[in-house]
C-alpha atoms as a PDB file:
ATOM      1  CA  UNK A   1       0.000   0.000   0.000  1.00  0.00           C
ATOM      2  CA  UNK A   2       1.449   3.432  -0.915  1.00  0.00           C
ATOM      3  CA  UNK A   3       2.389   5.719   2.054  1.00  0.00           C
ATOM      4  CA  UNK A   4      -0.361   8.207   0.457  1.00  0.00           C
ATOM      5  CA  UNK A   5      -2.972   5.997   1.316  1.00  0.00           C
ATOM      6  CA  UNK A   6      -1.602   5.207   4.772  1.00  0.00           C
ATOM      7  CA  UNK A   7      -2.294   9.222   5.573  1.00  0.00           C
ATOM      8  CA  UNK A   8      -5.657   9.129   3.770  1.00  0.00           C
ATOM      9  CA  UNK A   9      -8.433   9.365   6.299  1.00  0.00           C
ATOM     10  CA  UNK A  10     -10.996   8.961   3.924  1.00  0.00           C
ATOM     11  CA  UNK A  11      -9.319   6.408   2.224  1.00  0.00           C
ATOM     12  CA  UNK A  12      -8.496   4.265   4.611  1.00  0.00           C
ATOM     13  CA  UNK A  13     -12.079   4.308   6.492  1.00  0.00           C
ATOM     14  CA  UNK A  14     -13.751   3.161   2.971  1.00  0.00           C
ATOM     15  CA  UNK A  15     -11.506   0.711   2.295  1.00  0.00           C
ATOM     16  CA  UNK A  16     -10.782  -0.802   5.881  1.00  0.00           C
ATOM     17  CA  UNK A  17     -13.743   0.405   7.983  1.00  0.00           C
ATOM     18  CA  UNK A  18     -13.746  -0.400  11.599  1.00  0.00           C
ATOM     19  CA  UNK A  19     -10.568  -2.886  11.603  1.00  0.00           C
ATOM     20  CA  UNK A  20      -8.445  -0.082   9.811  1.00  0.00           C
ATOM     21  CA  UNK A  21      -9.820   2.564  12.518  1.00  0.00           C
ATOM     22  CA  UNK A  22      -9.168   0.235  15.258  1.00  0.00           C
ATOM     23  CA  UNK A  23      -5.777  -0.918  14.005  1.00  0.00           C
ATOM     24  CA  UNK A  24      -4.882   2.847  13.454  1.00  0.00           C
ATOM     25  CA  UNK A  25      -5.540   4.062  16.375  1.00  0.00           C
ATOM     26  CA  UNK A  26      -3.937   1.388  18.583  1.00  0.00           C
ATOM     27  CA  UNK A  27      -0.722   1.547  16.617  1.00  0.00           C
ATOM     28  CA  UNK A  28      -0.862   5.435  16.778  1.00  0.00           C
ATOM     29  CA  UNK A  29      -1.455   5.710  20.371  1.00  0.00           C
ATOM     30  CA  UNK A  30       0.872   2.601  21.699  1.00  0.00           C
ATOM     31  CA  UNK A  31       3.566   2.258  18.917  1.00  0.00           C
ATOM     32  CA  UNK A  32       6.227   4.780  18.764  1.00  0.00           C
ATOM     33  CA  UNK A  33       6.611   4.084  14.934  1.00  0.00           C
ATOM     34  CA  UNK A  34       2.973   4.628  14.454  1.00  0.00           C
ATOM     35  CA  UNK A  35       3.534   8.304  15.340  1.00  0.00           C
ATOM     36  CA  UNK A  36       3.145   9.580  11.772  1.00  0.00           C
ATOM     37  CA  UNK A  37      -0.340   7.995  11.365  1.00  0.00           C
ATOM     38  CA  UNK A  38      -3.299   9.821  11.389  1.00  0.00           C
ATOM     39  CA  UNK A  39      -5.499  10.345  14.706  1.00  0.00           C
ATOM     40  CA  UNK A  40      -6.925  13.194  14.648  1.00  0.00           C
ATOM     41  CA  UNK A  41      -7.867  13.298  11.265  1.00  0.00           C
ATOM     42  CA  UNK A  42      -9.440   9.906  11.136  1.00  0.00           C
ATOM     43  CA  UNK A  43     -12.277  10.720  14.176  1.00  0.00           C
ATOM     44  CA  UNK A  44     -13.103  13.333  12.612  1.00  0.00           C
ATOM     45  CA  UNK A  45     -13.793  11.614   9.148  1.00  0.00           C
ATOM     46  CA  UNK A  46     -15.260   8.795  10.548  1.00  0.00           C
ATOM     47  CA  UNK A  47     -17.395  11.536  12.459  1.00  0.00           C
ATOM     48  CA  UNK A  48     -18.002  12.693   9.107  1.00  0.00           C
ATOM     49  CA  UNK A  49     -19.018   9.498   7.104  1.00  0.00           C
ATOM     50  CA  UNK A  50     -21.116   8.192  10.540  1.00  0.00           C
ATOM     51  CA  UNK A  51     -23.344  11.786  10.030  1.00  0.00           C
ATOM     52  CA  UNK A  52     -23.403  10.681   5.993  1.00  0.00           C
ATOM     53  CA  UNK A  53     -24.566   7.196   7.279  1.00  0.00           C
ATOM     54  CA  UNK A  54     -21.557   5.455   6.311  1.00  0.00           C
ATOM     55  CA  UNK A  55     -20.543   3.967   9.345  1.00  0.00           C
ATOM     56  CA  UNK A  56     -22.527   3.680  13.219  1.00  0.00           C
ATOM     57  CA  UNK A  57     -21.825   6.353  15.218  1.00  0.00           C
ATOM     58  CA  UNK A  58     -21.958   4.534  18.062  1.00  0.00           C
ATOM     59  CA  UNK A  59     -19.638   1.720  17.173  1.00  0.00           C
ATOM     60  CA  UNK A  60     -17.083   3.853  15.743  1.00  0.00           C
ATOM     61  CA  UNK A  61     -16.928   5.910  19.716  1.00  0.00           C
ATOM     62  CA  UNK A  62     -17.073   2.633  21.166  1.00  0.00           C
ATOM     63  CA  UNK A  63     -14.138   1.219  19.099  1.00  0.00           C
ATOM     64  CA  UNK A  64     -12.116   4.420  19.165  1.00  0.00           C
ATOM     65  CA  UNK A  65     -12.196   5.413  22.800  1.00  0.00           C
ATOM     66  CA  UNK A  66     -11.068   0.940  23.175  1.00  0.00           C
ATOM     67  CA  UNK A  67      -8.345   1.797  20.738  1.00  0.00           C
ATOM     68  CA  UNK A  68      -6.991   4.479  22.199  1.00  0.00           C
ATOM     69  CA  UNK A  69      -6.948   3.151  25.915  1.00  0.00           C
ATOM     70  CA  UNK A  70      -5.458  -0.437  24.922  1.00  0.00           C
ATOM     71  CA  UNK A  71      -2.812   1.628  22.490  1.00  0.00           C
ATOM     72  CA  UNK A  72      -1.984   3.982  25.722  1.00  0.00           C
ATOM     73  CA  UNK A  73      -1.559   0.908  27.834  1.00  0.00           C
ATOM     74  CA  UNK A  74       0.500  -1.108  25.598  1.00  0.00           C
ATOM     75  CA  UNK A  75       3.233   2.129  25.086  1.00  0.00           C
ATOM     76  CA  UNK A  76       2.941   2.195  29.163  1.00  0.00           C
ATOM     77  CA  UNK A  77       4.287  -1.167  29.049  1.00  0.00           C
ATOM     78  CA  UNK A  78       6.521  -0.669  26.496  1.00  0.00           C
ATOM     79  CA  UNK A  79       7.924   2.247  28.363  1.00  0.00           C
ATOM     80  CA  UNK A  80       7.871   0.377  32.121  1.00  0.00           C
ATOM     81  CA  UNK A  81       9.799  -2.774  30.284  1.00  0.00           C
ATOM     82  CA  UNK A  82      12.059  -1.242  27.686  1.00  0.00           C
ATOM     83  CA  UNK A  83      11.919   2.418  28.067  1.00  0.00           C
ATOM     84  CA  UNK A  84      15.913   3.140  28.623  1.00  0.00           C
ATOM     85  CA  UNK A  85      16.371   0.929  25.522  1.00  0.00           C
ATOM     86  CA  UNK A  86      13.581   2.526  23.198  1.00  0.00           C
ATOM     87  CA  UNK A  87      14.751   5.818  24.232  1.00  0.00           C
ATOM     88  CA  UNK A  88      18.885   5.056  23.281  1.00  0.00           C
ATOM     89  CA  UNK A  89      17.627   3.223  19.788  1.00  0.00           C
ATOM     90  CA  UNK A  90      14.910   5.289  18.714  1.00  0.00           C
ATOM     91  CA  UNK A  91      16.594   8.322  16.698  1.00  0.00           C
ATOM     92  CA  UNK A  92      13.964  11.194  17.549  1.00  0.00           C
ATOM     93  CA  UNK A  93      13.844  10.648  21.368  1.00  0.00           C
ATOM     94  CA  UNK A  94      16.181  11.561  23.723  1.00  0.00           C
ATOM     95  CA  UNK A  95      17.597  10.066  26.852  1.00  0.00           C
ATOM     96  CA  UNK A  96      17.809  13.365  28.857  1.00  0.00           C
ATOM     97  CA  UNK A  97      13.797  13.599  27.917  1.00  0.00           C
ATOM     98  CA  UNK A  98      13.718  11.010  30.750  1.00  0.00           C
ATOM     99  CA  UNK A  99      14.499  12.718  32.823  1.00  0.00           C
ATOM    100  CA  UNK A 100      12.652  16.145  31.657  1.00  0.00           C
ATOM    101  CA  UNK A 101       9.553  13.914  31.905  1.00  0.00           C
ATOM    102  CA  UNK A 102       9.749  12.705  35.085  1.00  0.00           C
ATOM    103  CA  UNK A 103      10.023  16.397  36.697  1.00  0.00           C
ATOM    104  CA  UNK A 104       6.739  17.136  34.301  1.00  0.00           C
ATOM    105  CA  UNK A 105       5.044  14.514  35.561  1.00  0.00           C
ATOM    106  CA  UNK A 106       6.026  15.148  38.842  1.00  0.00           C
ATOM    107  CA  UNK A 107       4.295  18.977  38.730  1.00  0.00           C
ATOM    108  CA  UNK A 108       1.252  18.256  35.746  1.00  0.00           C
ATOM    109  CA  UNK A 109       1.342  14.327  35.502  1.00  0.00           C
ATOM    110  CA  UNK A 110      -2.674  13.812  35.386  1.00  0.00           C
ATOM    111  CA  UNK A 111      -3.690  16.623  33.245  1.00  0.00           C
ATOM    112  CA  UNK A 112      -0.621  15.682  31.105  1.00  0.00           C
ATOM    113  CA  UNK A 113      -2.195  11.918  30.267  1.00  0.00           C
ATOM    114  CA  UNK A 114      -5.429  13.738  29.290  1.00  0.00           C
ATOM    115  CA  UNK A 115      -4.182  17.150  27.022  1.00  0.00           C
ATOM    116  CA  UNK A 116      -1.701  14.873  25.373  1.00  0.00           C
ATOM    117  CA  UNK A 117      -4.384  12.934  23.706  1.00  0.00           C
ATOM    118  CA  UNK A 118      -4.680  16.128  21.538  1.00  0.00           C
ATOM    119  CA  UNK A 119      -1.486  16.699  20.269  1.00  0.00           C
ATOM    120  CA  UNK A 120      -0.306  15.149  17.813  1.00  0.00           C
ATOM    121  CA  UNK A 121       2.844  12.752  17.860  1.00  0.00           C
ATOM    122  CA  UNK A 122       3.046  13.688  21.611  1.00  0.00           C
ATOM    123  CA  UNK A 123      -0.054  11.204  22.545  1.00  0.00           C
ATOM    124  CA  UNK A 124       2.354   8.930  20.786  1.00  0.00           C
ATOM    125  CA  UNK A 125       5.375   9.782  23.309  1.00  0.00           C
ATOM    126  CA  UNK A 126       3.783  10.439  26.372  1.00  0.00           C
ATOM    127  CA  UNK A 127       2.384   6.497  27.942  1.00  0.00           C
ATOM    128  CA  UNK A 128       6.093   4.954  26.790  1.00  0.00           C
ATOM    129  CA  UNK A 129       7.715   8.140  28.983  1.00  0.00           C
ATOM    130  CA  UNK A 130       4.785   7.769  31.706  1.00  0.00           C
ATOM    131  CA  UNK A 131       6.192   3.986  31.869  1.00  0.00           C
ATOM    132  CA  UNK A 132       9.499   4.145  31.815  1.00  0.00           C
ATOM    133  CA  UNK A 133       9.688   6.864  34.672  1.00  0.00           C
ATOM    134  CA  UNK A 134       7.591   4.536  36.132  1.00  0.00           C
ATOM    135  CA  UNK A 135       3.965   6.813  36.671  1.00  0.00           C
ATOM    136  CA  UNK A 136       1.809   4.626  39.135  1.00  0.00           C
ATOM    137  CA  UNK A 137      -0.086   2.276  37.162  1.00  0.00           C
ATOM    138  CA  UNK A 138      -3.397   2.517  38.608  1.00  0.00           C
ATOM    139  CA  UNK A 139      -3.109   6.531  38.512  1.00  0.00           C
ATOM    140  CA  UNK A 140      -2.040   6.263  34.367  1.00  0.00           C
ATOM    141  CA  UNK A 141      -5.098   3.895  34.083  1.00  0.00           C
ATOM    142  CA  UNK A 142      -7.235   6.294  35.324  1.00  0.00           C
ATOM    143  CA  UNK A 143      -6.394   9.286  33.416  1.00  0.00           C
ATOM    144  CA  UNK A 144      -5.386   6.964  30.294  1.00  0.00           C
ATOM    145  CA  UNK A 145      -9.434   5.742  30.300  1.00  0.00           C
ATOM    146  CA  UNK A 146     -10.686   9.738  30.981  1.00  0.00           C
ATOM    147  CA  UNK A 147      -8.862  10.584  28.042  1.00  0.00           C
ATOM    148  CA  UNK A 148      -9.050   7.784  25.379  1.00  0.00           C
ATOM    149  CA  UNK A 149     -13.097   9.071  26.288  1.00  0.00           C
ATOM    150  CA  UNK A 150     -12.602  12.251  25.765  1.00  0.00           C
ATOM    151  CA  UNK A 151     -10.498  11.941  22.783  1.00  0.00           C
ATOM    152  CA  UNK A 152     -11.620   8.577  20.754  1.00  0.00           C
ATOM    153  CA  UNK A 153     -15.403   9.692  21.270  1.00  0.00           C
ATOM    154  CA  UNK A 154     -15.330  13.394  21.959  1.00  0.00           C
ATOM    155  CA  UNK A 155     -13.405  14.036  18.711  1.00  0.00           C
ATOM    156  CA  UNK A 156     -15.629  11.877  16.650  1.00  0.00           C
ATOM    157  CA  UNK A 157     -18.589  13.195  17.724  1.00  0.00           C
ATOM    158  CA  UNK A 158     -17.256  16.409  17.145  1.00  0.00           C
ATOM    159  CA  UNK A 159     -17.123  15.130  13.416  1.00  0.00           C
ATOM    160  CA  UNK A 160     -20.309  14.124  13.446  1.00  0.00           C
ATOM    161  CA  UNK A 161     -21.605  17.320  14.417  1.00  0.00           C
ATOM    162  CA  UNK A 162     -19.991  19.017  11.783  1.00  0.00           C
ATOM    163  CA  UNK A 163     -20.883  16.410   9.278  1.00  0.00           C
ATOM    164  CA  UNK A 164     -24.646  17.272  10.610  1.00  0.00           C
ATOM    165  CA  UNK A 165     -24.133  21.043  10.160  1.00  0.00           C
ATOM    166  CA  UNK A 166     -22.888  20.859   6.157  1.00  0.00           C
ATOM    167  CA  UNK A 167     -25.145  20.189   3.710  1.00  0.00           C
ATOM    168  CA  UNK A 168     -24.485  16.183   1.907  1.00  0.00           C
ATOM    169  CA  UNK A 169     -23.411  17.922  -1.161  1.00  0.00           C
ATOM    170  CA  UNK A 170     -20.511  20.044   0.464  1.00  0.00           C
ATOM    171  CA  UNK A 171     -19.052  17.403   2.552  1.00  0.00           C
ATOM    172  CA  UNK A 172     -19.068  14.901  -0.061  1.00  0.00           C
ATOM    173  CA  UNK A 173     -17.184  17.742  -2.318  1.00  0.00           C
ATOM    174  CA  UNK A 174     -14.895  19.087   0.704  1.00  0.00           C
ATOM    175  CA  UNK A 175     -14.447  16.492   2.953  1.00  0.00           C
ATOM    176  CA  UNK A 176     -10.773  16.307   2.390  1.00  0.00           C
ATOM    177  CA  UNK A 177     -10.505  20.034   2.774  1.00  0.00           C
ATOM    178  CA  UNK A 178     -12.475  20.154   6.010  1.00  0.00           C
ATOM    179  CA  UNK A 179     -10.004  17.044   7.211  1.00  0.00           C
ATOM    180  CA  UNK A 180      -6.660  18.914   6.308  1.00  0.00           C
ATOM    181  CA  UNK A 181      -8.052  22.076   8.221  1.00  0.00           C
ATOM    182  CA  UNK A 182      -8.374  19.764  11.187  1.00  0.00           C
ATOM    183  CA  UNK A 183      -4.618  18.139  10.901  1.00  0.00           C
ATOM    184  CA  UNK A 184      -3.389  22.016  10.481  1.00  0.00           C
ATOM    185  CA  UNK A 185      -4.826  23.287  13.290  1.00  0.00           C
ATOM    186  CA  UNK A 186      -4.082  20.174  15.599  1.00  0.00           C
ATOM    187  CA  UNK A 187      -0.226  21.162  15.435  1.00  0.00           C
ATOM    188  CA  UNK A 188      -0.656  24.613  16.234  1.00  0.00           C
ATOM    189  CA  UNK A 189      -0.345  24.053  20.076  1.00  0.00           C
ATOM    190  CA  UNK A 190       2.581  21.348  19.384  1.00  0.00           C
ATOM    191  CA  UNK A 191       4.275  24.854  16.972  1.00  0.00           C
ATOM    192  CA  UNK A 192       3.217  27.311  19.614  1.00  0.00           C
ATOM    193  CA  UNK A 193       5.673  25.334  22.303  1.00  0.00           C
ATOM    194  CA  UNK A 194       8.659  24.998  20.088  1.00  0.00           C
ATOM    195  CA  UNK A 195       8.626  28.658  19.620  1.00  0.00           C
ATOM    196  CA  UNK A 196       8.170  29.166  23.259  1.00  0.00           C
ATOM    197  CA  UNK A 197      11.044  26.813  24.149  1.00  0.00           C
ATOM    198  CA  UNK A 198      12.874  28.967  21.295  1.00  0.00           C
ATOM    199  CA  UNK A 199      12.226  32.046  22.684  1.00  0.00           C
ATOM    200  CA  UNK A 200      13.346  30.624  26.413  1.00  0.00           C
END
């Protein structure tokens, strides 16, 4: 399958329906290597084809807030088992982030397991580091279910909202256009903090 279609929302919800979301998500959320895959972008276009009656709204929630808490779980582990070895072979992380997380967690570690779920390749990062500094398991559990709710549903019913809102005739014609919007402004908090760590 060409990368293209790998980063194809629409695509890959037509073609793969429920397994692809699932899959997606869980390798997105709980694989370090599934960081470039697209989250955000695929609730809100299965939001979309649910309000076109392409998919149940229900199952889709259902599946994506499971996804997201078994993917958040299984980079926990990975990070609580391996994390001093993912983070010396793995080229983008850093050891001395180890050590940067464990002071965050330390101040914001509960609200951290929750916002992350909205950025971008940071959802990605944060369970392995929340496991290898070794965050209480019960506590990441907690937080991890709160926001694989709040993200895997909340963001897809946010699509399906939208997909309410626009008449059948503009989504069908801008539905890519409405899902690159979404990917654009999801990495506007992860640009805004690079340019504040600049600054610093």
């Amino acid at each position: 399958m060409p990368l293209h279609s790998l980063l194809d929302p629409e695509y890959l919800l037509k073609t793969f329906s429920y397994i692809g979301l699932t899959g997606i998500l869980f390798a997105e959320t709980g694989l370090l290597l599934g960081f470039f895959l697209p989250g955000d972008s695929l609730l809100i276009a299965a939001g979309l084809l649910a309000a076109n009656g392409d998919l149940n709204l229900w199952a889709v929630m259902l599946l994506a807030a499971a996804a997201a808490f078994v993917g958040n779980t299984c980079g926990y582990l990975i990070g609580r088992r391996f994390g001093p070895l993912v983070f010396r072979r793995v080229r983008f992380l850093k050891p001395e982030y180890i050590e940067q997380a464990r002071e965050y967690f330390a101040k914001n570690g509960n609200q951290t397991l929750i916002l992350s779920r909205f950025i971008p390749v940071i959802r990605t990062i944060v369970p392995t580091l929340a496991g290898t500094v070794h965050l209480e398991f019960r506590l990441f559990t907690v937080y991890n279910a709160v926001g694989a709710l709040l993200w895997g549903a909340g963001v897809t019913l946010a699509g399906f909202l939208l997909g309410k809102v626009i008449p059948k005739d503009v989504l069908d014609k801008y539905i890519l256009v409405i899902i690159g919007v979404v990917i654009v402004a999801s990495f506007v908090p992860v640009a805004l903090e690079v340019l504040k760590r600049r600054r610093a």
